[in-house]
C-alpha atoms as a PDB file:
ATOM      1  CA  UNK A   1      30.853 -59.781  40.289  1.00  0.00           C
ATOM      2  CA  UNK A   2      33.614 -59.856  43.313  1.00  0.00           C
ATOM      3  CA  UNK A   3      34.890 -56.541  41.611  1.00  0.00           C
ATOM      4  CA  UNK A   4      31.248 -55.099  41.780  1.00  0.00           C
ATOM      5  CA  UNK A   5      30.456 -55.768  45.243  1.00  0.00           C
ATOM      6  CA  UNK A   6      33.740 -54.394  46.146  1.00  0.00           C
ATOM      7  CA  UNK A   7      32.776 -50.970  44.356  1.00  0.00           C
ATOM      8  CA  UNK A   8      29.357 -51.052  45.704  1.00  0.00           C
ATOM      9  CA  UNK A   9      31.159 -51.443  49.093  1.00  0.00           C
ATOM     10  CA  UNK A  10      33.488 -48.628  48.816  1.00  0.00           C
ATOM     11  CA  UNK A  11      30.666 -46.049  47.887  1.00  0.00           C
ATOM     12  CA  UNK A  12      28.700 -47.206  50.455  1.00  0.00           C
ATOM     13  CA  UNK A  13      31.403 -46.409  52.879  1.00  0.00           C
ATOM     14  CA  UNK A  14      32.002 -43.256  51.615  1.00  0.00           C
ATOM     15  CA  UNK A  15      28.259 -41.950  51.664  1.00  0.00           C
ATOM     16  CA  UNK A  16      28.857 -43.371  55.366  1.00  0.00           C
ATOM     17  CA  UNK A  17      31.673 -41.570  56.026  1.00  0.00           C
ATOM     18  CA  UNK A  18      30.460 -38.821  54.326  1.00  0.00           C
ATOM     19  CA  UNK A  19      27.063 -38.444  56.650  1.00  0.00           C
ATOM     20  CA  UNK A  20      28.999 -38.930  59.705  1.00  0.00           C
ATOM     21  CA  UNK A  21      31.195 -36.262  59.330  1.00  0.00           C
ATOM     22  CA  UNK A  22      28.081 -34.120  58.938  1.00  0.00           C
ATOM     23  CA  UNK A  23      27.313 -35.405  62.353  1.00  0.00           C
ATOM     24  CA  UNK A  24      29.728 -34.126  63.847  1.00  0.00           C
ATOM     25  CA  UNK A  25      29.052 -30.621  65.886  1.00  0.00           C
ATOM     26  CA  UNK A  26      31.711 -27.822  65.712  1.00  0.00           C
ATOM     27  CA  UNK A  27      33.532 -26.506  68.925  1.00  0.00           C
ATOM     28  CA  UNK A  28      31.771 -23.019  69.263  1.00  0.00           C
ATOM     29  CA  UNK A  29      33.490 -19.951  69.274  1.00  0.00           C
ATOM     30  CA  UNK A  30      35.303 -18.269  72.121  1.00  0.00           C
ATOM     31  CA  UNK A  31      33.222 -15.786  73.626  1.00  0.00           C
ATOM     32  CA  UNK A  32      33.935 -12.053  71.999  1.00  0.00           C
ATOM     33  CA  UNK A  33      35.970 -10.721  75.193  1.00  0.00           C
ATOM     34  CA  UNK A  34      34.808  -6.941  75.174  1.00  0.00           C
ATOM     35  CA  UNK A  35      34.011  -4.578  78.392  1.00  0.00           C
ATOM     36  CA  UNK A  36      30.354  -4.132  78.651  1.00  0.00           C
ATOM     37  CA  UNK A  37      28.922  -0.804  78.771  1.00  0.00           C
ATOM     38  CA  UNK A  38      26.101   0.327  80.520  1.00  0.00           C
ATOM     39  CA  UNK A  39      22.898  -0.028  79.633  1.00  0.00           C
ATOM     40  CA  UNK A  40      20.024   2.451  79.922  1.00  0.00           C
ATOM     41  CA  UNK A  41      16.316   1.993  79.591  1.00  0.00           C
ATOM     42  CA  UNK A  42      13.567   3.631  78.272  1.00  0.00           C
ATOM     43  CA  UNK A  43       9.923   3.030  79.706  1.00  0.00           C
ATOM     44  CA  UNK A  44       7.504   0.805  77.580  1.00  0.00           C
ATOM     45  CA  UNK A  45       5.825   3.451  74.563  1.00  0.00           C
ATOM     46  CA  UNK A  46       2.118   3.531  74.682  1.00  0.00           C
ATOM     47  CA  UNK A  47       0.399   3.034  71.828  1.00  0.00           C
ATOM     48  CA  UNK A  48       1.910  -0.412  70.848  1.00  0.00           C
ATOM     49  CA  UNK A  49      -0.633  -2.454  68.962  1.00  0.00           C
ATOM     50  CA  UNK A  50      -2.024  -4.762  70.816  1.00  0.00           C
ATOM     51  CA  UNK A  51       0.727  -8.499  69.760  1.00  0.00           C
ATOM     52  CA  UNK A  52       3.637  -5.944  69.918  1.00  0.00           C
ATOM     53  CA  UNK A  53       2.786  -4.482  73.231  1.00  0.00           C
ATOM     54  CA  UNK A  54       2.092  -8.357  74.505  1.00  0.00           C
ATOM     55  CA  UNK A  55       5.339  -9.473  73.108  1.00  0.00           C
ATOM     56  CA  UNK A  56       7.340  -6.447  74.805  1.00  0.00           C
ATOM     57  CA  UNK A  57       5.932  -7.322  78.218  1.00  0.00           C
ATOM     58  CA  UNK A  58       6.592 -10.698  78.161  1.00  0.00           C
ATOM     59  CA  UNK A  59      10.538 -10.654  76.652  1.00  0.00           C
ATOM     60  CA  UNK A  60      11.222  -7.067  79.210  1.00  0.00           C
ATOM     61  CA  UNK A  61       8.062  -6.063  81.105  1.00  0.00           C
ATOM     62  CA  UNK A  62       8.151  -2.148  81.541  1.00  0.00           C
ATOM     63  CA  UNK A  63      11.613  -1.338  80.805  1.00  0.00           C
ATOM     64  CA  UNK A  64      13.405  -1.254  76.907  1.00  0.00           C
ATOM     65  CA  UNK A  65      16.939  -1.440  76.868  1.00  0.00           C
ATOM     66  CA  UNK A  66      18.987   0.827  75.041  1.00  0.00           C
ATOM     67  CA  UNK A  67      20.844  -1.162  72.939  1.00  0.00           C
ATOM     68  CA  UNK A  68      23.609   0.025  70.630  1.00  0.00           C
ATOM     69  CA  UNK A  69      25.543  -3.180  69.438  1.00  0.00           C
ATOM     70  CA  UNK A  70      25.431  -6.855  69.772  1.00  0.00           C
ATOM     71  CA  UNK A  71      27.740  -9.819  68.979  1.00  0.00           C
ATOM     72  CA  UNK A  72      25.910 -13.069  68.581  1.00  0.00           C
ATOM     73  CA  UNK A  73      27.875 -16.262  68.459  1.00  0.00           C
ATOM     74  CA  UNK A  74      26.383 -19.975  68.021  1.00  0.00           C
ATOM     75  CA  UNK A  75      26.109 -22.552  66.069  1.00  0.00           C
ATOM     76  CA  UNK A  76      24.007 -23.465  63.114  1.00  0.00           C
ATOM     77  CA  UNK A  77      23.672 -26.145  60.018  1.00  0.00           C
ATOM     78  CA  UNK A  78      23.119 -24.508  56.560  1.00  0.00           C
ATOM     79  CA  UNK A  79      22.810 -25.843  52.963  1.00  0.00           C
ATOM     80  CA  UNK A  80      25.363 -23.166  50.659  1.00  0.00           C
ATOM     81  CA  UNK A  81      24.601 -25.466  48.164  1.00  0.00           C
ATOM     82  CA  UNK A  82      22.697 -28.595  46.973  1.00  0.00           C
ATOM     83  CA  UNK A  83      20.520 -30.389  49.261  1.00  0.00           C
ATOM     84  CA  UNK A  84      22.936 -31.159  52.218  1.00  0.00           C
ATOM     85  CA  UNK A  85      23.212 -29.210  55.431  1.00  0.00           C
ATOM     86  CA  UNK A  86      26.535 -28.528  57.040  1.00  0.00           C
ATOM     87  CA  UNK A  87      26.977 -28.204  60.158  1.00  0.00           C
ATOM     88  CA  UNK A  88      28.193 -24.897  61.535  1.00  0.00           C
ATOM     89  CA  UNK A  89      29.277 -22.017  63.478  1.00  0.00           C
ATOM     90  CA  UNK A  90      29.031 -18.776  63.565  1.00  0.00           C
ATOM     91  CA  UNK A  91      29.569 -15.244  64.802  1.00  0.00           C
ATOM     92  CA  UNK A  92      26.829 -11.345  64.155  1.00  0.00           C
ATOM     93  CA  UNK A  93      28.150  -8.434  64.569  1.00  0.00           C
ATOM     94  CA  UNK A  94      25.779  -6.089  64.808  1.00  0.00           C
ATOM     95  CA  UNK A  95      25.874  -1.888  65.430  1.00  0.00           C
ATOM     96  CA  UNK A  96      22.185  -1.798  66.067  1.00  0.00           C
ATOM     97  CA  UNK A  97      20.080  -0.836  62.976  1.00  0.00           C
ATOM     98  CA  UNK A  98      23.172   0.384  61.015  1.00  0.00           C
ATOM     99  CA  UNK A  99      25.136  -2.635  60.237  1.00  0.00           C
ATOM    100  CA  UNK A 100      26.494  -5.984  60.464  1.00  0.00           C
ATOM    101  CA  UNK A 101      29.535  -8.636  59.775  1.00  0.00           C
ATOM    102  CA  UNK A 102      29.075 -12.132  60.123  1.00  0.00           C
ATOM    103  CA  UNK A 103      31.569 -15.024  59.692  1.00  0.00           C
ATOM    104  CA  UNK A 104      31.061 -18.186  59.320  1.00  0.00           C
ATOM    105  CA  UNK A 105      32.749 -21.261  59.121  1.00  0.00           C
ATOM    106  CA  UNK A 106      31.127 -24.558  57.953  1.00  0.00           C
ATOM    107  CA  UNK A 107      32.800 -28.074  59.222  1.00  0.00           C
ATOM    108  CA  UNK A 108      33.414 -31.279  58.265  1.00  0.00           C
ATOM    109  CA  UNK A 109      34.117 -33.685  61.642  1.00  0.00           C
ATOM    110  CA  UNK A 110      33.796 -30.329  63.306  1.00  0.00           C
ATOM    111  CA  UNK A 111      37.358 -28.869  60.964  1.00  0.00           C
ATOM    112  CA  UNK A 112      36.563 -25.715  58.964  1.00  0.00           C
ATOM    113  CA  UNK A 113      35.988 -26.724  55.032  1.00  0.00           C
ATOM    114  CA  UNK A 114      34.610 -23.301  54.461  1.00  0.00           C
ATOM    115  CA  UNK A 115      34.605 -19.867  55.381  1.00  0.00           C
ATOM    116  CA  UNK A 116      32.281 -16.797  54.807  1.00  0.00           C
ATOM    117  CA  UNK A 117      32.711 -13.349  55.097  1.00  0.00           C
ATOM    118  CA  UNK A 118      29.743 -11.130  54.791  1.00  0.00           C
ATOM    119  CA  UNK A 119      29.575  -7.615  56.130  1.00  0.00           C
ATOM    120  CA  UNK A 120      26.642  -4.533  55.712  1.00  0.00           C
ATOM    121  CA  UNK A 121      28.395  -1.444  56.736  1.00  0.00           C
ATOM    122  CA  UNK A 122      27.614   1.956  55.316  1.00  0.00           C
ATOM    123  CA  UNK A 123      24.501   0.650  53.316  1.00  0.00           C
ATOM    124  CA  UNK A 124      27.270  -1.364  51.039  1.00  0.00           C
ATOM    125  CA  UNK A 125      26.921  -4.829  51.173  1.00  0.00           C
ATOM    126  CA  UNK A 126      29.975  -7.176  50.533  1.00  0.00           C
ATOM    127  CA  UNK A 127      29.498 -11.349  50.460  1.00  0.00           C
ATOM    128  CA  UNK A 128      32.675 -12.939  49.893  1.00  0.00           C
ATOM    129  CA  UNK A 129      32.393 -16.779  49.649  1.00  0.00           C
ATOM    130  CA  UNK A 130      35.037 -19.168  48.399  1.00  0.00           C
ATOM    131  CA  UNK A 131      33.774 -19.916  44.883  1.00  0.00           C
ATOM    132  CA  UNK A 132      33.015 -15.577  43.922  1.00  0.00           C
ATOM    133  CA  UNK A 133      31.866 -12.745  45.550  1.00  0.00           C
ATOM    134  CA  UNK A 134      28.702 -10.649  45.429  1.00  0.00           C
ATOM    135  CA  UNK A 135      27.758  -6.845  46.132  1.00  0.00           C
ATOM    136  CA  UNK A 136      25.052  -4.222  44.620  1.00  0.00           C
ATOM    137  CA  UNK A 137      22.552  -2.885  44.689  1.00  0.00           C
ATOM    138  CA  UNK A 138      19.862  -5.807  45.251  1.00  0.00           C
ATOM    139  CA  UNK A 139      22.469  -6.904  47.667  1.00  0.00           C
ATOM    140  CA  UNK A 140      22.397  -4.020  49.441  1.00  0.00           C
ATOM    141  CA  UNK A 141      18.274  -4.524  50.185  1.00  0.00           C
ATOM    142  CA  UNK A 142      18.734  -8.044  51.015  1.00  0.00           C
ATOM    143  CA  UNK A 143      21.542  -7.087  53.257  1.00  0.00           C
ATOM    144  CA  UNK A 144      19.252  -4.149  54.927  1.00  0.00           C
ATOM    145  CA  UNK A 145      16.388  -7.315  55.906  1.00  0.00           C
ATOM    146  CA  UNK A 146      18.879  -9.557  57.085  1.00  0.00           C
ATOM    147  CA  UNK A 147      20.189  -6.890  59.283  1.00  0.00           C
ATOM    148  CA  UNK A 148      16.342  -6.220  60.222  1.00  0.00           C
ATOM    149  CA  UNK A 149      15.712  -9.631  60.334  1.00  0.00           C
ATOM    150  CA  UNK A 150      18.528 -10.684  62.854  1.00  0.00           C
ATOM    151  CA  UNK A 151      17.570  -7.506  65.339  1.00  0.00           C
ATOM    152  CA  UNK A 152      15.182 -10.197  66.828  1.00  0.00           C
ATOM    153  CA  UNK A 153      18.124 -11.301  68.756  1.00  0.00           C
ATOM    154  CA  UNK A 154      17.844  -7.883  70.446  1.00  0.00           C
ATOM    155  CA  UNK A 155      14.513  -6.878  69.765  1.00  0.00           C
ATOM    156  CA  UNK A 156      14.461  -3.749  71.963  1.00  0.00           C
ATOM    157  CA  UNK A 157      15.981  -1.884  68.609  1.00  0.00           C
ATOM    158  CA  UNK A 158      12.642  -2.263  67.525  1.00  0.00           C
ATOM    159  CA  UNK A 159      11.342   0.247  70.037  1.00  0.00           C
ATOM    160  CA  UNK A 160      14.526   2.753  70.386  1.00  0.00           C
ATOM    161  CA  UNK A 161      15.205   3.212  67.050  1.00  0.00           C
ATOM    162  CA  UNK A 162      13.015   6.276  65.947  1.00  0.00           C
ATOM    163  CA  UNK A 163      13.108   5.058  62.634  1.00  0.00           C
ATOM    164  CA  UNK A 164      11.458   1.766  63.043  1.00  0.00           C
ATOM    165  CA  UNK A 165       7.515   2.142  63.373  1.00  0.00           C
ATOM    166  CA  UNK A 166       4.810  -0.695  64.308  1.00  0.00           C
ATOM    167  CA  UNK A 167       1.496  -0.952  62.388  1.00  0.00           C
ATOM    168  CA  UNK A 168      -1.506  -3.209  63.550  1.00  0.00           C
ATOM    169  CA  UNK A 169      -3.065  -5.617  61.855  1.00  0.00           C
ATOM    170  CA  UNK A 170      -5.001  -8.069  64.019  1.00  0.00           C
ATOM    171  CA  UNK A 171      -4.551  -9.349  67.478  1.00  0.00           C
ATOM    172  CA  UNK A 172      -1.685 -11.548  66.147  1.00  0.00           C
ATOM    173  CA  UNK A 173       0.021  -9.770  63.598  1.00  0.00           C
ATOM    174  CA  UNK A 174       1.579  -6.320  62.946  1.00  0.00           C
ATOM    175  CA  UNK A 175       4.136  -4.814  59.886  1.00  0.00           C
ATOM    176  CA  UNK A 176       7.009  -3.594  61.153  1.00  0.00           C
ATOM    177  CA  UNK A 177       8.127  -1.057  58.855  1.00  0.00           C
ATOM    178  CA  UNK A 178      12.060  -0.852  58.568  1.00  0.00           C
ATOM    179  CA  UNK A 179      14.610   2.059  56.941  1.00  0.00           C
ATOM    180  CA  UNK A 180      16.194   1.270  54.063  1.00  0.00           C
ATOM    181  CA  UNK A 181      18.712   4.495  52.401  1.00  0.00           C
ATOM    182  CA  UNK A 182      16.590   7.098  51.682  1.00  0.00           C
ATOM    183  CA  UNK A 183      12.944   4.754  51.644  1.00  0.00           C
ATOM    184  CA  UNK A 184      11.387   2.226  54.091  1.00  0.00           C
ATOM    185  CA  UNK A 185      11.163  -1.680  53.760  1.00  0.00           C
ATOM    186  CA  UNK A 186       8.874  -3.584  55.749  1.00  0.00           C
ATOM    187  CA  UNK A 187       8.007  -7.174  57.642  1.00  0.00           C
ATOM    188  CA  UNK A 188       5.105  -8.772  57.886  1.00  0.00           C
ATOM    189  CA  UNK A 189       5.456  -9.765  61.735  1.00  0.00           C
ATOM    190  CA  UNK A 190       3.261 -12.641  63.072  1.00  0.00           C
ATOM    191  CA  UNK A 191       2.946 -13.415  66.638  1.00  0.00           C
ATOM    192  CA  UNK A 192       1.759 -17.029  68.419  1.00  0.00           C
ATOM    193  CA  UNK A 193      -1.234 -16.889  69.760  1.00  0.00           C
ATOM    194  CA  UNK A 194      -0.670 -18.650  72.846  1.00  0.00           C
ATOM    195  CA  UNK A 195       2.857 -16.829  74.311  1.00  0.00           C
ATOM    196  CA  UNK A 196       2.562 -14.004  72.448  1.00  0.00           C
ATOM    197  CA  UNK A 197       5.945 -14.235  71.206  1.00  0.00           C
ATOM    198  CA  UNK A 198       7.609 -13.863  67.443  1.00  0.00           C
ATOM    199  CA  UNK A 199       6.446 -17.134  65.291  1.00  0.00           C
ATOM    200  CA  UNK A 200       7.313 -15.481  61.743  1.00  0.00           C
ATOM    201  CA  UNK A 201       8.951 -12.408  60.048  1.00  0.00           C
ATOM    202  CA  UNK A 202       8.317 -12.380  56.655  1.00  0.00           C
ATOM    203  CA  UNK A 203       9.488  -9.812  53.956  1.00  0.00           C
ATOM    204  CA  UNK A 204       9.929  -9.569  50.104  1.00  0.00           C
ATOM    205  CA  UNK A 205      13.972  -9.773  49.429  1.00  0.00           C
ATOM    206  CA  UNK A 206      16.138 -10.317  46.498  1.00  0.00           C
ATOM    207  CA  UNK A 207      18.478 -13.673  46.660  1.00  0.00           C
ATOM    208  CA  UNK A 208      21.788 -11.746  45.595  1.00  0.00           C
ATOM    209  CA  UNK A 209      22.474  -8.873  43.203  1.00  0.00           C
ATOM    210  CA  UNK A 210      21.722 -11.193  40.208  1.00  0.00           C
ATOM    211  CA  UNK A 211      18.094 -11.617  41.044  1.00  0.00           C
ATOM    212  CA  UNK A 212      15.506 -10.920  39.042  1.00  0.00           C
ATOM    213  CA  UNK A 213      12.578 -10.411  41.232  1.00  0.00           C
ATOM    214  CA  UNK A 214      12.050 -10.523  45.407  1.00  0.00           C
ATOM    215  CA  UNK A 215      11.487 -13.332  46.538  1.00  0.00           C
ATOM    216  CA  UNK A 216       9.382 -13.981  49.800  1.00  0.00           C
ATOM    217  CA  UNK A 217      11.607 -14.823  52.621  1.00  0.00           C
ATOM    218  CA  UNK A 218       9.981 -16.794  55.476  1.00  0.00           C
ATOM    219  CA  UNK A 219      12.433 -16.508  59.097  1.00  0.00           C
ATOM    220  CA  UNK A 220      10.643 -18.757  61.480  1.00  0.00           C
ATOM    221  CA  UNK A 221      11.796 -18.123  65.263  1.00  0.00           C
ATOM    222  CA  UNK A 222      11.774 -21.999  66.085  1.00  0.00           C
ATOM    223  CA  UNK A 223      12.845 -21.793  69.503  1.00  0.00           C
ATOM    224  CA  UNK A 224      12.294 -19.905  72.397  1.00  0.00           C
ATOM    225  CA  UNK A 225      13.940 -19.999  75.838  1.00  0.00           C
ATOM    226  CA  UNK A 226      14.336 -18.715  78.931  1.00  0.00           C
ATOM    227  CA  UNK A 227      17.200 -16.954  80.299  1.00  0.00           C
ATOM    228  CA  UNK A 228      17.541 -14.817  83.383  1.00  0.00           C
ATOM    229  CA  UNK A 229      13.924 -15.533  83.919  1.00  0.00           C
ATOM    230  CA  UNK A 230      12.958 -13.560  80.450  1.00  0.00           C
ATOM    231  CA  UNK A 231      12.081 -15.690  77.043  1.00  0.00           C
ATOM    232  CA  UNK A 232      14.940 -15.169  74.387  1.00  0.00           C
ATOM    233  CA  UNK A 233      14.962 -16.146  70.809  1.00  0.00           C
ATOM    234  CA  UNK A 234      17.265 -19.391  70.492  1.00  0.00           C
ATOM    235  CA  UNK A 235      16.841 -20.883  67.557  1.00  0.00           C
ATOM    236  CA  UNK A 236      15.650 -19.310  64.020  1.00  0.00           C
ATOM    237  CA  UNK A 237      15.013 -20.846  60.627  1.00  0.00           C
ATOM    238  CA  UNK A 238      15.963 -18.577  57.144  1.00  0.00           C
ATOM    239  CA  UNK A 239      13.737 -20.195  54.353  1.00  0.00           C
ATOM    240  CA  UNK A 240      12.754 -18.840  50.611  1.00  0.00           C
ATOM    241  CA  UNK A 241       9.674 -19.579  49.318  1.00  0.00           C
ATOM    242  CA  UNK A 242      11.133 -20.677  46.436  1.00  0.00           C
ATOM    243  CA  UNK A 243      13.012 -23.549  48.358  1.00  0.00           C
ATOM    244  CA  UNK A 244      10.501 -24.807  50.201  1.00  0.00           C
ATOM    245  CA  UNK A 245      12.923 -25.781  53.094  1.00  0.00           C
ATOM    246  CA  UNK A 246      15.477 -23.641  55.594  1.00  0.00           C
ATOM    247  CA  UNK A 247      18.773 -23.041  53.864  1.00  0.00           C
ATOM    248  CA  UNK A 248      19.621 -22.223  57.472  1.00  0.00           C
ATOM    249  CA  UNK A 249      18.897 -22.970  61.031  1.00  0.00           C
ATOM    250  CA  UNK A 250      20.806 -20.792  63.580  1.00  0.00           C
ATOM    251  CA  UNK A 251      21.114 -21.446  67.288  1.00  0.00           C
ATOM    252  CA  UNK A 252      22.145 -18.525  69.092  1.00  0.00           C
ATOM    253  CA  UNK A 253      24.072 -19.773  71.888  1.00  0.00           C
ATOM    254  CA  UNK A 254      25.647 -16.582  73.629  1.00  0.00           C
ATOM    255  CA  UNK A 255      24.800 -12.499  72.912  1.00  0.00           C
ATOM    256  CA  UNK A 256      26.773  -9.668  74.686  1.00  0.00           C
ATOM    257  CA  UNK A 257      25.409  -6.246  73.959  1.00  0.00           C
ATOM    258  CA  UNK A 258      26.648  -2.853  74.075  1.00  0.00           C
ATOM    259  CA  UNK A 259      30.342  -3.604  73.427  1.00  0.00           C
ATOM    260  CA  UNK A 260      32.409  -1.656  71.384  1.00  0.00           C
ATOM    261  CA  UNK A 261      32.511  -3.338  67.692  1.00  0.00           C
ATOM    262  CA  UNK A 262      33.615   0.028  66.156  1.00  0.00           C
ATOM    263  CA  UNK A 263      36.654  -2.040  64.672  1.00  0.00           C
ATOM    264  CA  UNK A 264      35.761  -5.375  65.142  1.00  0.00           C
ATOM    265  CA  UNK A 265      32.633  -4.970  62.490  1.00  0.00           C
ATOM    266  CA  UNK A 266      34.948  -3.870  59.794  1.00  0.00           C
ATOM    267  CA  UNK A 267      37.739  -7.130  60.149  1.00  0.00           C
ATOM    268  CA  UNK A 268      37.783  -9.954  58.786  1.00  0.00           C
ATOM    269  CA  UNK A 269      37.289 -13.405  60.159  1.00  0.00           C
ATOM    270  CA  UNK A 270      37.227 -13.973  64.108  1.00  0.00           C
END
């Protein structure tokens, strides 16, 4: 019995151990250092419907940036695999509406335990994890949404890329319809009624290049804020309607834009 209660003991103070190392939040990331270019604007298009010209007013008023590239570093919890969440950081790359790298880092009382390197670039998607890595075709689409997906950070792509096109719905929804190689791809795009800001994108994506079917995949802006007297998009939620829950919750906690990233996107790591 003494033996038994010592064993029960020693698990127990493991799984204790255990969930408060998960507690613990990563240092972020230095800030990308990178001169800042200029940035021009563009006057609000006409035409908007109705939730998309509402949400433009309210994140810029009459004047779109030009925006060219972004780097987007914060923090985050995420569940690779099984039920946990792991706490985070993290670190977008983005040449506006042409590609992406991210890295990642996952922590265990805040140390790195795992790394991920995932870059779109040239419509060729690459995911490189510690236990395989992924690319294809299916890949490649999934890749194209993310990309889409995580534009919200700097939504005034939306409007300056000629390729990206608004269609109305109602007074609180729209489809934002998205290129994708030589076709289109598309997001259901629903806006709260009360700010008028994002609530939900929501698209039909493949998981990985092993998929058999698209999945619907649910990103929930959870957070809103303001900064320099404009609302930005904080936090974000990734979920597949096949989970039921967010494999990932993302707090972006510092964005420079129009940097040069012409190398920097195609490294590796920080």
């Amino acid at each position: 019995m003494k033996i038994l209660l010592i064993s029960i003991t020693s698990i127990l103070f493991l799984f204790f151990v255990g969930w408060l190392g998960l507690q613990v939040q990563p240092q972020p990331f230095a800030a990308y250092r990178a001169a800042q270019g200029d940035t021009k604007y563009i006057p609000l298009p006409e035409g908007l419907p109705k939730p998309v010209q509402r949400f433009y007013r309210a994140v810029y008023g009459d004047n779109i940036p030009v925006i060219k590239s972004a780097v987007i570093t914060g923090r985050a919890v995420m569940r690779p695999v099984g039920p946990f969440y792991l706490p985070a950081r993290f670190r977008f790359t983005h040449i506006a509406g042409q590609g992406y790298r991210h890295y990642i880092e996952t922590t265990f009382f805040g140390l790195p335990i795992m790394q991920v390197n995932e870059a779109y670039v040239n419509e060729h998607a690459r995911m490189e994890l510690p236990f395989g890595t992924d690319e294809g075709e299916k890949l490649n689409q999934a890749a194209n949404l993310g990309l889409w997906a995580e534009t919200l950070w700097m939504p005034a792509v939306f409007l300056t890329d000629e390729r990206v096109h608004w269609l109305p719905v109602d007074d609180h929804t729209a489809i934002l319809k998205v290129p994708f190689e030589d076709t289109q791809d598309c997001f259901v795009v629903r806006f709260d009624p009360q700010t008028g800001l994002v609530s939900w994108f929501e698209s039909m994506r493949y998981h990985d290049s092993n998929s058999s079917q698209k999945v619907l995949w649910l990103n929930q802006a959870l957070r809103w804020e303001e900064r320099d007297g404009k609302p930005f998009f904080a936090q974000g939620a990734a979920n597949w309607m096949d989970d039921g829950k967010p494999w990932a919750i993302f707090n972006a906690e510092v964005i420079v834009t129009n940097v040069d990233v012409s190398e920097y996107i195609l490294q590796k790591g920080l």
